[in-house]
Structures are given as C-alpha cells and as structure tokens.
Protein backbone atom coordinates (compact mmCIF):
# COMPACT_ATOMS: atom_id res chain seq x y z
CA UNK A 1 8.58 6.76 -66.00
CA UNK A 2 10.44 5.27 -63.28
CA UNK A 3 10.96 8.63 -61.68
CA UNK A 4 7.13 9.13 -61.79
CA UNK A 5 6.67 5.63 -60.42
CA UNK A 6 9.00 5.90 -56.96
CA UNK A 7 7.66 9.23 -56.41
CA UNK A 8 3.98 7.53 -56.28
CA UNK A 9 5.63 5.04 -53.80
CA UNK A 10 7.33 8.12 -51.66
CA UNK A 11 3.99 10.05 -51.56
CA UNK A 12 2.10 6.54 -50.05
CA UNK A 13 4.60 6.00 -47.64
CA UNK A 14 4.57 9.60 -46.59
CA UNK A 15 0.91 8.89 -46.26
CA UNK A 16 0.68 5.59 -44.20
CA UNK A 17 3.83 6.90 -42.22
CA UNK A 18 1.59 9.90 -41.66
CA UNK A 19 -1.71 8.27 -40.36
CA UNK A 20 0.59 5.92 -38.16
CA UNK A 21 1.70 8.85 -36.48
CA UNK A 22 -1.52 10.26 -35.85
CA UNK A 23 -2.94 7.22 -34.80
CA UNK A 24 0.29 6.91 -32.17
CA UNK A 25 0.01 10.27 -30.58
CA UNK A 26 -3.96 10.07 -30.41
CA UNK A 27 -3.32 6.41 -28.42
CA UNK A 28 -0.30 8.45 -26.26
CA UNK A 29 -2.76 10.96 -25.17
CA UNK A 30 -5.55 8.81 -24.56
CA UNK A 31 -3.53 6.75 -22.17
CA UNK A 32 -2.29 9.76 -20.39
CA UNK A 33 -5.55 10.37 -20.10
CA UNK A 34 -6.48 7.10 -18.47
CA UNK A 35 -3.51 6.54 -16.12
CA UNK A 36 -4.70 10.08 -14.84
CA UNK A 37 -8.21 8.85 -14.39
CA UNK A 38 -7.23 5.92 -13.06
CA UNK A 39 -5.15 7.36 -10.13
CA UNK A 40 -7.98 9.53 -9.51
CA UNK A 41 -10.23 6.71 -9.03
CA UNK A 42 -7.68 5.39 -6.23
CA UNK A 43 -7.89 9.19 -4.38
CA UNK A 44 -4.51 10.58 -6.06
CA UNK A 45 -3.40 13.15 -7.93
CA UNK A 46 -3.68 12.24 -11.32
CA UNK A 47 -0.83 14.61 -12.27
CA UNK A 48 1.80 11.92 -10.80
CA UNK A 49 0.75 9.87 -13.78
CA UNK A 50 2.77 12.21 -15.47
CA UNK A 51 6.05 11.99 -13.98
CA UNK A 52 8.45 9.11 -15.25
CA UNK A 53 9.57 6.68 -12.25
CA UNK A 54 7.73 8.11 -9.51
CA UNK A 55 4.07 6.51 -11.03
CA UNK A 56 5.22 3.46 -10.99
CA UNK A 57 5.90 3.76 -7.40
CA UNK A 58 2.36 5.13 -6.96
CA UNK A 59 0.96 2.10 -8.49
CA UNK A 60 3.30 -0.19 -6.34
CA UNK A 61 1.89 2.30 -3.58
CA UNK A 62 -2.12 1.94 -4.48
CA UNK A 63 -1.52 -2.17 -5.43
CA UNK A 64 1.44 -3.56 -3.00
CA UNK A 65 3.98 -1.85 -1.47
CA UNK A 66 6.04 1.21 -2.28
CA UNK A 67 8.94 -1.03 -0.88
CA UNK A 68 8.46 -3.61 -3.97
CA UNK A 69 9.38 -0.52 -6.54
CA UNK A 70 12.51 0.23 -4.58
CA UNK A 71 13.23 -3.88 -5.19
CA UNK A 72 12.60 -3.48 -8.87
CA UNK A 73 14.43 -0.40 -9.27
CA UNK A 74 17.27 -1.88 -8.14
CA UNK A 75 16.91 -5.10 -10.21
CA UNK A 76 16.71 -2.80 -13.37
CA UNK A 77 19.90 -1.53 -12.14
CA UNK A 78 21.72 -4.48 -11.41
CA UNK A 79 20.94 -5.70 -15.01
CA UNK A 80 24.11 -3.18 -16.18
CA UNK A 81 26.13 -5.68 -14.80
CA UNK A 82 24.22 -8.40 -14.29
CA UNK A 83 21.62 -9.09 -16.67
CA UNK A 84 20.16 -12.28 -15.12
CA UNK A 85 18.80 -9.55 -13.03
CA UNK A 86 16.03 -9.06 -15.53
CA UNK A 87 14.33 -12.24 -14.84
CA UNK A 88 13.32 -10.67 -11.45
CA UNK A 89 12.26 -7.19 -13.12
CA UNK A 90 9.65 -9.69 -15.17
CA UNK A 91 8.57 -11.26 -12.27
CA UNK A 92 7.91 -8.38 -10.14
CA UNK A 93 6.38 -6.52 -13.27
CA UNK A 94 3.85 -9.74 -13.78
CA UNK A 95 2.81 -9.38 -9.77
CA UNK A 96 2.20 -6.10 -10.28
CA UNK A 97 -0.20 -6.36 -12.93
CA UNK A 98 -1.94 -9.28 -10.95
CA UNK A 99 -2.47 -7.09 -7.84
CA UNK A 100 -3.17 -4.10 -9.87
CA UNK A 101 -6.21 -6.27 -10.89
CA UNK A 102 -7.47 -6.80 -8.11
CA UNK A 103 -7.06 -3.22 -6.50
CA UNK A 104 -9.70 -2.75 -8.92
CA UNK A 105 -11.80 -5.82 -7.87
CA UNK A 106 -10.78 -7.76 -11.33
CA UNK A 107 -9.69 -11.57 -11.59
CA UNK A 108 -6.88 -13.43 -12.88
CA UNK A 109 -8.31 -13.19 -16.81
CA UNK A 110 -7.94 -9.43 -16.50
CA UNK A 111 -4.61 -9.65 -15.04
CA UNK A 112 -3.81 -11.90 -18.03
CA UNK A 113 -4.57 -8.65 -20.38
CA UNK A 114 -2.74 -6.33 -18.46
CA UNK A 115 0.37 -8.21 -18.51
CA UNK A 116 -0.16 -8.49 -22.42
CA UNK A 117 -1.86 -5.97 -23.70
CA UNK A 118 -0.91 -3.37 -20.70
CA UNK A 119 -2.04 -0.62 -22.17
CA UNK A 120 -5.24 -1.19 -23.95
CA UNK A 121 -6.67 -2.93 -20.14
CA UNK A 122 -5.10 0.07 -18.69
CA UNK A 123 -7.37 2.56 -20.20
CA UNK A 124 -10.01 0.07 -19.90
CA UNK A 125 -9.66 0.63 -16.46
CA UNK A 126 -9.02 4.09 -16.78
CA UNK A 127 -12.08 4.71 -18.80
CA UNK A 128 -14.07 2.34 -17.72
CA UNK A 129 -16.81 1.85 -14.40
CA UNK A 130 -14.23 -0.26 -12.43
CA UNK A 131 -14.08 1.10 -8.91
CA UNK A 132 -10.67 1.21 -6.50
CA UNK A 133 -11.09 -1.64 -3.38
CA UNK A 134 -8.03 -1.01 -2.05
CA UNK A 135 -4.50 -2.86 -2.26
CA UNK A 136 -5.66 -7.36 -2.28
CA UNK A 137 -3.81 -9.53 0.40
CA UNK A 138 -5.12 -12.43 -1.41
CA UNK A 139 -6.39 -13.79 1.86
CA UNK A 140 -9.61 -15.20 2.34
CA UNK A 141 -11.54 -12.20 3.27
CA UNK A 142 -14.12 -13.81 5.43
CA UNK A 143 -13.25 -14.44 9.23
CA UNK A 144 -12.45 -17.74 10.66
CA UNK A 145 -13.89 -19.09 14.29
CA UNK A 146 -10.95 -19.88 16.53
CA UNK A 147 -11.50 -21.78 20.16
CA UNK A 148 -12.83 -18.77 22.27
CA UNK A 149 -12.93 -16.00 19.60
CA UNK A 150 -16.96 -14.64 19.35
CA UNK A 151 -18.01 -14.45 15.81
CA UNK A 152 -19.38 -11.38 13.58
CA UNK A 153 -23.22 -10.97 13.82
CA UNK A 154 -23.20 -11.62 10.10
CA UNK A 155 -23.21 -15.35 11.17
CA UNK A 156 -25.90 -17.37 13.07
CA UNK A 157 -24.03 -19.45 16.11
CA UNK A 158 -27.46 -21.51 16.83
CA UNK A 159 -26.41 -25.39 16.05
CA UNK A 160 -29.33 -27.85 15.84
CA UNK A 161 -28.73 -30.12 18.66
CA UNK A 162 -28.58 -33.59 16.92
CA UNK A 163 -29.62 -35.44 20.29
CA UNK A 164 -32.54 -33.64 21.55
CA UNK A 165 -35.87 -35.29 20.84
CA UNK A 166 -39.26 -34.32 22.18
CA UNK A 167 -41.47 -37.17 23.85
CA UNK A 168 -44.01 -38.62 21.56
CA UNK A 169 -47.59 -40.05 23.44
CA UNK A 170 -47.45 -43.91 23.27
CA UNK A 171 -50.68 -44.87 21.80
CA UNK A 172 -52.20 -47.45 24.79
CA UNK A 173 -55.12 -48.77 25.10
CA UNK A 174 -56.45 -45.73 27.46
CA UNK A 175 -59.14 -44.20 25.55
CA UNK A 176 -57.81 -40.29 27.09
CA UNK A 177 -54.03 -40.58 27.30
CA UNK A 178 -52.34 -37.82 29.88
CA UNK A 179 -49.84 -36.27 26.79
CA UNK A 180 -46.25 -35.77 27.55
CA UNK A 181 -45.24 -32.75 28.94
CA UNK A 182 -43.40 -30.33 26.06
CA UNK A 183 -39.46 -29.56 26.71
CA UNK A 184 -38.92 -26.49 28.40
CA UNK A 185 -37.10 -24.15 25.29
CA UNK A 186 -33.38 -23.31 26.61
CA UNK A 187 -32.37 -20.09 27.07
CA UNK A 188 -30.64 -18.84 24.03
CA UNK A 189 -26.89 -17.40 24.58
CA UNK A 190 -26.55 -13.79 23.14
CA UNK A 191 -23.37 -12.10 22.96
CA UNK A 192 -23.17 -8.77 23.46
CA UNK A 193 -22.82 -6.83 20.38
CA UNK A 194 -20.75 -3.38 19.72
CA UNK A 195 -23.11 -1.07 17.45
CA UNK A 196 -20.59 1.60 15.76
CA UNK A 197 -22.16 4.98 13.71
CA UNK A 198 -20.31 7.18 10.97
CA UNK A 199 -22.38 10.34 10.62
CA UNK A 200 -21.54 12.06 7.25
CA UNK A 201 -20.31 15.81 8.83
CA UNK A 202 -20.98 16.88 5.09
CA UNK A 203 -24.40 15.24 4.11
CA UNK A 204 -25.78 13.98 7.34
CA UNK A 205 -25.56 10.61 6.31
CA UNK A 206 -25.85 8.06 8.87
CA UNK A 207 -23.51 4.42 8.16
CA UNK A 208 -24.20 2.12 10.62
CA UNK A 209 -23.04 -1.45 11.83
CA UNK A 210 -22.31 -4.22 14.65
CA UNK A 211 -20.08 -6.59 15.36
CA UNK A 212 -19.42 -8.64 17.96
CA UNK A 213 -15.79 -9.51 17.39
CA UNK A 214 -12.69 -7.67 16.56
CA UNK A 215 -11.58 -6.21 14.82
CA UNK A 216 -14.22 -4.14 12.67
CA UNK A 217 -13.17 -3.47 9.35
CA UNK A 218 -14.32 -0.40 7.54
CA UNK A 219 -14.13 0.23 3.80
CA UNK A 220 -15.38 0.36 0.54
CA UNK A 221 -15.11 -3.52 0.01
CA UNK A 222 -18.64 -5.80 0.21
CA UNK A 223 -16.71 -8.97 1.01
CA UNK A 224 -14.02 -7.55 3.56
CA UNK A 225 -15.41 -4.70 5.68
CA UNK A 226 -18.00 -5.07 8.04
CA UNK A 227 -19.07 -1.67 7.82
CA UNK A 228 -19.24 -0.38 3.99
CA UNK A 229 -18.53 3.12 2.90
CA UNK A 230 -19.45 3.68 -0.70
CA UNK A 231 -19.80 7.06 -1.55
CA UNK A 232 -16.35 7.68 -1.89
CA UNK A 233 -14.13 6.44 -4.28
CA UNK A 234 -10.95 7.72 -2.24
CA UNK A 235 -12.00 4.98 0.80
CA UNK A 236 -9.73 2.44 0.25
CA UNK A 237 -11.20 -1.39 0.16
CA UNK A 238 -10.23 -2.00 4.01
CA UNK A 239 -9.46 1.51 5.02
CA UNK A 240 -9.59 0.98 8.99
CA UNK A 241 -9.48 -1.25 11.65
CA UNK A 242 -11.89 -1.04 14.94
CA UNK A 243 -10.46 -2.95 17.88
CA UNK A 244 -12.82 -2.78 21.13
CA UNK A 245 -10.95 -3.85 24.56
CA UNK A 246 -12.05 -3.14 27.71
CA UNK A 247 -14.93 -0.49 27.21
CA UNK A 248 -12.38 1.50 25.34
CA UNK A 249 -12.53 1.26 21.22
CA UNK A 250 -9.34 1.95 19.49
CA UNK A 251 -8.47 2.68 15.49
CA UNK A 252 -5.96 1.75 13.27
CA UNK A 253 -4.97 2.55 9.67
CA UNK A 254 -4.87 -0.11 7.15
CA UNK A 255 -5.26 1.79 3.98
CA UNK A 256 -3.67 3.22 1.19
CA UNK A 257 -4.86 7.19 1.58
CA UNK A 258 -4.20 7.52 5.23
CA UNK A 259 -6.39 8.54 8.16
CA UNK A 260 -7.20 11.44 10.16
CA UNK A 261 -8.77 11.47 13.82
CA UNK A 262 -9.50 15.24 14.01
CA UNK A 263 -6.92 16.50 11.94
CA UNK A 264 -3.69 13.87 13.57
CA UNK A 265 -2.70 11.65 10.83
CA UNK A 266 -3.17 8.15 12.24
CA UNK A 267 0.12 6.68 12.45
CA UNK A 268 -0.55 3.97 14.97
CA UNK A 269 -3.29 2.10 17.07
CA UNK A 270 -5.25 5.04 18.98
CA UNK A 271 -8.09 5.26 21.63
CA UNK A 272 -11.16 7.50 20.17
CA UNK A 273 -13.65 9.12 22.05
CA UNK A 274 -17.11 9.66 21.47
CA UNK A 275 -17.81 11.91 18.57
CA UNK A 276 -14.52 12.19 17.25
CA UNK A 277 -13.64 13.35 13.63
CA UNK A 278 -12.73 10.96 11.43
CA UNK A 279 -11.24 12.16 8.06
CA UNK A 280 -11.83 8.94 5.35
CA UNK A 281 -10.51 9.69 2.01
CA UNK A 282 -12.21 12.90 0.84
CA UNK A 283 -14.86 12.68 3.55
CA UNK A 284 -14.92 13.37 7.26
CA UNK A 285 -17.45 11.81 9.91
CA UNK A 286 -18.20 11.56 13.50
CA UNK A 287 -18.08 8.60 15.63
CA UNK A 288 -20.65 7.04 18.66
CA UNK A 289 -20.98 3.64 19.48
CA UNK A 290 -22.20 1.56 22.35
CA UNK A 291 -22.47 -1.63 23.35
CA UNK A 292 -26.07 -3.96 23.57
C-alpha cells in the first residue's frame, strides 16, 4: 500500500518536473529568439546574441559605450578578491538597463521592468514594434540660443515689439480729420538658410531639410535630428553630424553603425562634395545642398 502510494507521488513529480522543463527550454529559446531580433532591430548581426560575453558588449556598444563593459568586466573580476566589487557590477548593470530603454525610445517605467523582470521586457522588446533611436545622452535634445549663435528654422525669431504703437486719430471737433499716417512695416531680418538633400540611390527617394545653424543632425530620431531618416531601422537615432563653415559643409559620425562617404569609413570630421555617396546603415544616398 505504501509502495503503491510513493510510487503515485514519484510518477507526479516526474510529471510537474517534466512540464517545468518544457516550459524552461520553450522560454530559453524564445529569448534567444528575441535578443536576436532585437540586435537586428539596432542593424547587427543577431548571431552575436549568441555568443556568451561578447553580447553584452554589443549591448554596452548599441546603449553606452563598449568602454563601460570593459569597466564591468573587470569589476566582476575584482569580486574574487574583493567582493565589495559587486556593488559596482549592480550599478553598472542597473544603467545599462536604463539606457537600454531608451535606445529603444522607452521611459524610466520600462527601465524599471528590465532591471526586474529582464527577460520577459527583453523579449517584449524583442518581439515587440519598439524601434532602435540610437544610444540616449540624456541631454535635452532640443537646441539652446546662445549670444550670436543663429537658430534652426524650426523656430520663429520674430519678437512682438512691446513698445511700438500705431497713432490713433484724436477725435476733434473738425468734422473731416486728416488721419495719421500708418507706420512704415520694418524690414524683416532673414538669415540665410542651408537646404541639404539625401536622394535614396536605391528607391529614388528624395529626404530633404534646412537649417540655419550648425550643426545638422541626421537620424532616425523625431525629437533630435533635424533631418529624419525612417526607412531604415539600421540609422541610428543621431547617426550624423552636418557642420557648414565657410561655403564648405563637412560630416561627422555620431552613431552606433558607422558611416561611409563613398566607400571610406568615416573616422573623423570630413569635407564632402557635391553628390557624394553616403552609406547610412543599410542604405546609401547622394548628397546636394545649397545655400538661400
């Protein structure tokens, strides 16, 4: 009887050990899945996912900065002999989460999850329609006036003058009052404004914009570039940088992916030329501009 009774215990176990398992490996492989996905939403291989150590430094790559996993790494070590040293792997594991949320233009609540529930938000992500903006410098994105410095045509410069009035007729006793003459409008100050095209060398299509300041930011992100490319996902957020100094424009890389000007990686500040290649991401265009 007893016999009969443990063995009915051993075969439930067996059971419930049994479903665990399966439910285990099917939530392994469908966060695989998503950490491939979601490096493939940030234009990278999702097969680095795969390897141990060296996607962490991706995401440190695609969120901060590959030299912040190097700082970790060797926190993690220095726990062997001095464990203290784990306070610092927590901290730099809870920024990374935080910025990781916001490569993917998410707030603080997600960040909350990810640092909790890491892997269930990670597939979210994964899975989900969250797109890559590119690594946050939680700055405010939107560019201040300094004394001297022109301003983006995305603002209006015109100020209502608070001590202009016009002249009003004084009602007299003159049954045909001679009105006041009407103040002569001033001429309104325009700056000159730099008008920059991207022609699509694959699809033709045109992305245009001005700006009458520098630099000229070009990315994916609505709040932080000036000129938006969102057709592909491998443009990072703020992907380059437009400076224009006497009559000569020059490019700089401030992304994650890299950039090409026909076929040179850009490694520093450069002068273009009219119709040069630009390789963005996945996607290559041309270049005019010219200034109104």
């Amino acid at each position: 009887m007893y016999n009969d009774a443990y063995a009915s215990l051993a075969n439930q176990l067996s059971g419930a050990l049994s479903v665990i398992a399966v439910v285990a490996l099917v939530f392994a492989v469908a966060l695989i899945i998503a950490e491939w996905k979601l490096l493939e939403k940030a234009g990278q291989p999702g097969w680095k996912s795969l390897i141990p150590f060296y996607n962490t430094y991706i995401l440190y790559q695609l969120c901060w900065s590959p030299n912040m996993y190097w700082l970790e790494l060797g926190f993690t070590l220095g726990t062997i002999i001095f464990p203290v040293l784990s306070i610092g792997v927590l901290v730099l594991t809870v920024m990374r989460m935080i910025r990781l949320a916001a490569a993917f233009g998410k707030d603080g609540g997600y960040a909350v999850g990810l640092i909790f529930l890491c892997p269930v938000f990670i597939m979210i992500l994964g899975f989900g329609s969250s797109t890559y903006v590119g690594a946050s410098t939680f700055k405010d994105p939107m560019p201040r006036r300094t004394p001297g410095q022109q301003i983006p045509h995305a603002y209006d410069d015109r100020r209502e003058e608070s001590g202009s009035t016009v002249a009003v007729p004084v009602r007299q006793s003159n049954p045909d009052p001679t009105p006041a003459p009407a103040p002569t409008p001033k001429a309104e100050h325009r700056h000159p404004e730099l008008k920059v095209t991207l022609k699509n060398t694959a699809t033709g299509e045109h992305y245009r914009g001005k700006v009458i300041t520098n630099p000229m930011i070009i990315g994916r992100s609505g709040s932080r570039a000036q000129l938006q490319l969102k057709e592909d996902p491998a443009v990072s957020g703020t992907h380059i940088e437009l400076n224009y100094r006497k009559g000569k424009l020059y490019a700089k890389d401030i992304s994650t992916n890299g950039t090409w000007v026909n076929g040179r990686k850009l490694t520093e500040s450069t002068e273009l030329a009219q119709n040069d290649e630009l390789t963005l991401g996945r996607s290559k265009y041309t270049i005019t501009w010219r200034l109104e």
